[in-house]
C-alpha atoms as a PDB file:
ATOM      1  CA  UNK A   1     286.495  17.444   3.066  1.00  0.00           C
ATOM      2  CA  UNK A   2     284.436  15.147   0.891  1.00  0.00           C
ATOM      3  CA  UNK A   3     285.966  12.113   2.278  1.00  0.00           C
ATOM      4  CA  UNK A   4     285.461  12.747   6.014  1.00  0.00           C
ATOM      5  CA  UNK A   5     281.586  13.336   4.945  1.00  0.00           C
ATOM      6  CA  UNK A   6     281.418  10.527   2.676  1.00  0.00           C
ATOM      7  CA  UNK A   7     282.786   8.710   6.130  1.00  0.00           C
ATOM      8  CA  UNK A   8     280.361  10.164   8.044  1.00  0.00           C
ATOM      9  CA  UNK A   9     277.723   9.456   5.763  1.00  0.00           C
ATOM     10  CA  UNK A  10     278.719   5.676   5.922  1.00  0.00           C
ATOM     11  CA  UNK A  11     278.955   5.668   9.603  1.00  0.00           C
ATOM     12  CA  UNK A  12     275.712   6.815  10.302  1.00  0.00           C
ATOM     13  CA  UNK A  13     274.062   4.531   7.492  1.00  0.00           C
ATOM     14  CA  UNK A  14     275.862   1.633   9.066  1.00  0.00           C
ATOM     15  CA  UNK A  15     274.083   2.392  12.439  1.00  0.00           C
ATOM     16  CA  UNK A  16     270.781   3.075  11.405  1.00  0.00           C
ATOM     17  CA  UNK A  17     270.775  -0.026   9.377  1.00  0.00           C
ATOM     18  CA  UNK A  18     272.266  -1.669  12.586  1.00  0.00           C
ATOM     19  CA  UNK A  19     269.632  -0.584  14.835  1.00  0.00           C
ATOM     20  CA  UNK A  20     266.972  -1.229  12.418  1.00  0.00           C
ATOM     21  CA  UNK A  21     268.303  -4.745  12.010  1.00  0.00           C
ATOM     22  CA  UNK A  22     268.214  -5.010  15.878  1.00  0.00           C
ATOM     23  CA  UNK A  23     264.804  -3.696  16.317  1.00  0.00           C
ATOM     24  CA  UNK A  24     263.112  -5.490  13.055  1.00  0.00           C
ATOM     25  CA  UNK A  25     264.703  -8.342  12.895  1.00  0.00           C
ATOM     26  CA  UNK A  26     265.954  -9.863   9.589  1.00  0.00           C
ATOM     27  CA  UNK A  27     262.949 -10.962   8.128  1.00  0.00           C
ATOM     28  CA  UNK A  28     261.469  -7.118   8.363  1.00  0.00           C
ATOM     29  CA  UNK A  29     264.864  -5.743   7.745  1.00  0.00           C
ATOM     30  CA  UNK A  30     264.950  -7.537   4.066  1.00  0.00           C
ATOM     31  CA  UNK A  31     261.284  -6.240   3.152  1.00  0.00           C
ATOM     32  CA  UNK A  32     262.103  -3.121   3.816  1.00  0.00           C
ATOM     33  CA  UNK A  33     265.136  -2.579   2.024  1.00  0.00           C
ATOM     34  CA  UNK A  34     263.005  -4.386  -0.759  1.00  0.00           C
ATOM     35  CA  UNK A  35     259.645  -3.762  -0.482  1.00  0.00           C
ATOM     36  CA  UNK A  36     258.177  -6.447  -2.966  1.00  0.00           C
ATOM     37  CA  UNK A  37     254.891  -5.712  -4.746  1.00  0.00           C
ATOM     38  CA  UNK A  38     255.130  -1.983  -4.344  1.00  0.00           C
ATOM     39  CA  UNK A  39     253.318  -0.418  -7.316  1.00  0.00           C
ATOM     40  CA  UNK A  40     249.562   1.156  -8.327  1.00  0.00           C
ATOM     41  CA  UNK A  41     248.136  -1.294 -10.110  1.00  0.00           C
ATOM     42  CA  UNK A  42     246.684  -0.206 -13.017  1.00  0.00           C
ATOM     43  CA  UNK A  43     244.399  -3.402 -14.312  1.00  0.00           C
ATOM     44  CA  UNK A  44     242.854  -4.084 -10.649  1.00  0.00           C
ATOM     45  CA  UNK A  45     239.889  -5.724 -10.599  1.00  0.00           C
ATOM     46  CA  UNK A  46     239.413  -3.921  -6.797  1.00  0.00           C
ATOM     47  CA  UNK A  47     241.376  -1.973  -4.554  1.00  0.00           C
ATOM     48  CA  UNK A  48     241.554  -0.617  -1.051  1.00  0.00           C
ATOM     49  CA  UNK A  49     242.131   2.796   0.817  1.00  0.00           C
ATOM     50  CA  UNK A  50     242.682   3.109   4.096  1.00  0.00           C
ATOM     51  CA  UNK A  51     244.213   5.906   6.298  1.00  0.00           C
ATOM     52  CA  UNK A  52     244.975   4.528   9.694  1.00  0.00           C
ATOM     53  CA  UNK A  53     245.043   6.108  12.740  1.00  0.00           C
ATOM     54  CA  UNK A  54     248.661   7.448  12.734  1.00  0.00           C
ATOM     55  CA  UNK A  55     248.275   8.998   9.350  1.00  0.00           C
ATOM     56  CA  UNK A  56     249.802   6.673   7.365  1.00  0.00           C
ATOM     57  CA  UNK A  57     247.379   6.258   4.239  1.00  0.00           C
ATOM     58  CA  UNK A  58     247.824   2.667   2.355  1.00  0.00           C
ATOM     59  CA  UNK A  59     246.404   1.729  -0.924  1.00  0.00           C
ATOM     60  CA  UNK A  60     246.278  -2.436  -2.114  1.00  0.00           C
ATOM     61  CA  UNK A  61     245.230  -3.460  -5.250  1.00  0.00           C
ATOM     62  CA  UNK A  62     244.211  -7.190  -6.226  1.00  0.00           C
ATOM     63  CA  UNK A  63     243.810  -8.734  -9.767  1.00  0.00           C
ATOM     64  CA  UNK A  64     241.375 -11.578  -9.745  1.00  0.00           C
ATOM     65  CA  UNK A  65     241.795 -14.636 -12.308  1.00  0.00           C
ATOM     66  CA  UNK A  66     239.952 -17.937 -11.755  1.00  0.00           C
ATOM     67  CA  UNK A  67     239.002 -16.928  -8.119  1.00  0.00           C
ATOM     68  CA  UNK A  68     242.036 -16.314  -7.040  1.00  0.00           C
ATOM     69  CA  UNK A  69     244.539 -13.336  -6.745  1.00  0.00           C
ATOM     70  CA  UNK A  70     246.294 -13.177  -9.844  1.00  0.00           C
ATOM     71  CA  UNK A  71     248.490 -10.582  -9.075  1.00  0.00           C
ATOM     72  CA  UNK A  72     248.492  -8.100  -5.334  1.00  0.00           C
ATOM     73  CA  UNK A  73     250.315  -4.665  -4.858  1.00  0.00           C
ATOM     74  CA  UNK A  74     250.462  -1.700  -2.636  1.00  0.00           C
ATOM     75  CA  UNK A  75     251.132   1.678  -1.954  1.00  0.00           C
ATOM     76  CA  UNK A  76     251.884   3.723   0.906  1.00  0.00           C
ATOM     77  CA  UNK A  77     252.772   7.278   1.928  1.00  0.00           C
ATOM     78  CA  UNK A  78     254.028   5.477   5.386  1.00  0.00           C
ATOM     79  CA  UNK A  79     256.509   4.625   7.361  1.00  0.00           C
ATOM     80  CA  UNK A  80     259.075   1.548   6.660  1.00  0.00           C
ATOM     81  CA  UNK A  81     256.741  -0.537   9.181  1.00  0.00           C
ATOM     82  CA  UNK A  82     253.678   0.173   6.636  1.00  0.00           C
ATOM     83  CA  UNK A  83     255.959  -0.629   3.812  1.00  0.00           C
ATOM     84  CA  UNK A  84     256.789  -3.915   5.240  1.00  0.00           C
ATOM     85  CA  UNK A  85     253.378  -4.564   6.583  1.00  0.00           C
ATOM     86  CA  UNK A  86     251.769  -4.126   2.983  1.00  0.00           C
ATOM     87  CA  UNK A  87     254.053  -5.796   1.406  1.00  0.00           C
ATOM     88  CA  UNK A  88     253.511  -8.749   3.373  1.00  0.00           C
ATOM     89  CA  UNK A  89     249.789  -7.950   2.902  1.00  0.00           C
ATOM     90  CA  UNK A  90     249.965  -8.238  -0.773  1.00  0.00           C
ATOM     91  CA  UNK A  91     252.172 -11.292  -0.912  1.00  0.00           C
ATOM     92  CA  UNK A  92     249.687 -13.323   1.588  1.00  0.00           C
ATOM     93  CA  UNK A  93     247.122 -12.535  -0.790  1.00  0.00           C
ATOM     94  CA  UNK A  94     248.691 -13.484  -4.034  1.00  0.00           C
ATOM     95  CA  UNK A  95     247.408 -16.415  -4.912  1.00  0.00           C
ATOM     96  CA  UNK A  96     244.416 -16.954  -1.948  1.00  0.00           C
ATOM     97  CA  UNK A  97     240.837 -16.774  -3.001  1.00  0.00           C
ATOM     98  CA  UNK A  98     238.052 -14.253  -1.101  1.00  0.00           C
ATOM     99  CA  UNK A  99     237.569 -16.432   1.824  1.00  0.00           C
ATOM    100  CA  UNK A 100     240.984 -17.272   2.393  1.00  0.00           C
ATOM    101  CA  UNK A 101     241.728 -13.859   2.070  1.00  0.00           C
ATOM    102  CA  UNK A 102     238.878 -13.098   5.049  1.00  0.00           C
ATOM    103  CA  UNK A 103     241.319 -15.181   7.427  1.00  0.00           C
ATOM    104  CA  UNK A 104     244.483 -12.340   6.776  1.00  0.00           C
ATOM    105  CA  UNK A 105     244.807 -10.487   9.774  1.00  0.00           C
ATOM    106  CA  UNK A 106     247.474  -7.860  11.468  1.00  0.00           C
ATOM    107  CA  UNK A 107     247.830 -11.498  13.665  1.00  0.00           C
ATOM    108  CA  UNK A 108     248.773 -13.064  10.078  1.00  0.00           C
ATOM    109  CA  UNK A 109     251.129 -10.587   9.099  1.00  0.00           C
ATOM    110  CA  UNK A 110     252.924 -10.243  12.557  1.00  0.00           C
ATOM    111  CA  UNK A 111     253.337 -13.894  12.799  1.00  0.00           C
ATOM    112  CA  UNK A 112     254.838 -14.167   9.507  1.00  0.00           C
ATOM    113  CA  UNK A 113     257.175 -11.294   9.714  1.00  0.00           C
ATOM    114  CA  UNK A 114     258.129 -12.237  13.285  1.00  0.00           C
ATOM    115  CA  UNK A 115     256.514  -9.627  15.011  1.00  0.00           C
ATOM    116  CA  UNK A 116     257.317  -5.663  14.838  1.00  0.00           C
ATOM    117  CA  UNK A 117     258.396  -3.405  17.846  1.00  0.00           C
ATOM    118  CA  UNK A 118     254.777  -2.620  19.591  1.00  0.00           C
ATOM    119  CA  UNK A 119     254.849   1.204  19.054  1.00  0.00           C
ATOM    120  CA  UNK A 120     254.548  -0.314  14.773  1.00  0.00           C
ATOM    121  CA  UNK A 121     252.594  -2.959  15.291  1.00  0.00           C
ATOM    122  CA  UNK A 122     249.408  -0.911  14.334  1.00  0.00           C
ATOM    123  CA  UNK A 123     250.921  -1.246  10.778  1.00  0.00           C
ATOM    124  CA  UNK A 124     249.776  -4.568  10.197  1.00  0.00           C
ATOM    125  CA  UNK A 125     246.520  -3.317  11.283  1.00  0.00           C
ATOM    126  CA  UNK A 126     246.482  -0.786   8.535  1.00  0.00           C
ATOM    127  CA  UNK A 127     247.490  -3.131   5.967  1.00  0.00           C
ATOM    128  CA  UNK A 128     245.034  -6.118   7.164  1.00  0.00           C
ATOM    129  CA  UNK A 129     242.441  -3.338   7.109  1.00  0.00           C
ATOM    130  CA  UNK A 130     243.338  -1.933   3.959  1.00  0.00           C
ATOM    131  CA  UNK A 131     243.466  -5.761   2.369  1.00  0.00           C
ATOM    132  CA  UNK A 132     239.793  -6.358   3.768  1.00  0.00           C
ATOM    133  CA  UNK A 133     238.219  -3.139   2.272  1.00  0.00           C
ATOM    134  CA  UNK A 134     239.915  -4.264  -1.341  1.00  0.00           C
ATOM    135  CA  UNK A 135     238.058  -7.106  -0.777  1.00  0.00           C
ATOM    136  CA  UNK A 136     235.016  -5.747   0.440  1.00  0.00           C
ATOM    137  CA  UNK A 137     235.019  -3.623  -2.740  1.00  0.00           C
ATOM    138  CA  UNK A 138     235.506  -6.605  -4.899  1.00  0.00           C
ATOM    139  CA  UNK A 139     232.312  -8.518  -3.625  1.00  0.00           C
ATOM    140  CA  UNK A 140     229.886  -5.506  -3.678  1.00  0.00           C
END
């Protein structure tokens, strides 16, 4: 009995990682089986909060040194999209300063991930957003 479910099991995990490999692409496949920077920051010198329009609520947090981002990580209640999305969010921040940082956009993030399927693509919205109020809430 265990091994037929352990088969099943493996089955359907092969598929879903299949069709998410399909639909994502590799680039957005790999982030999301390893969503770098992932972690509340607790030394942030600002962060962000943003609940987008789907629910999904995203945190980032930035560490300044020199004028620059020192160090850039997120949270998310989300979906894998908003995982992937903020943890490309963070990474294009790391080491930008706050006008550099002005130029992210969901644009950025799409282009660098390779684009999303379009019913997601409002997750690099939520983490461009959610970058821009951590850095609104830095220069106030």
């Amino acid at each position: 009995m265990t091994d037929k479910l352990d088969s099943f099991v493996k089955e359907l995990q092969d598929k879903i990682y299949d069709d998410a490999l399909k639909d994502y692409g590799r680039k957005a496949f790999d982030r999301w089986l390893d969503p770098k920077y992932m972690y509340a920051m607790d030394n942030a010198d600002t962060r962000g909060r943003v609940t987008g329009s789907c629910g999904d609520t995203m945190e980032i947090f930035l560490r300044f040194e020199g004028g620059r981002v020192r160090e850039a990580s997120f949270i998310t209640d989300g979906c894998g999209p908003s995982m992937i999305c903020g943890s490309l969010a963070a990474e294009l921040a790391t080491g930008k300063n706050p006008d550099e940082i002005r130029e992210i956009s969901a644009e950025t993030i799409l282009d660098t991930i390779g684009g999303l399927p379009e019913e997601d693509m409002h997750c690099a919205s939520l983490a461009a957003n959610t970058l821009q109020v951590a850095l609104h809430n830095y220069d106030r």
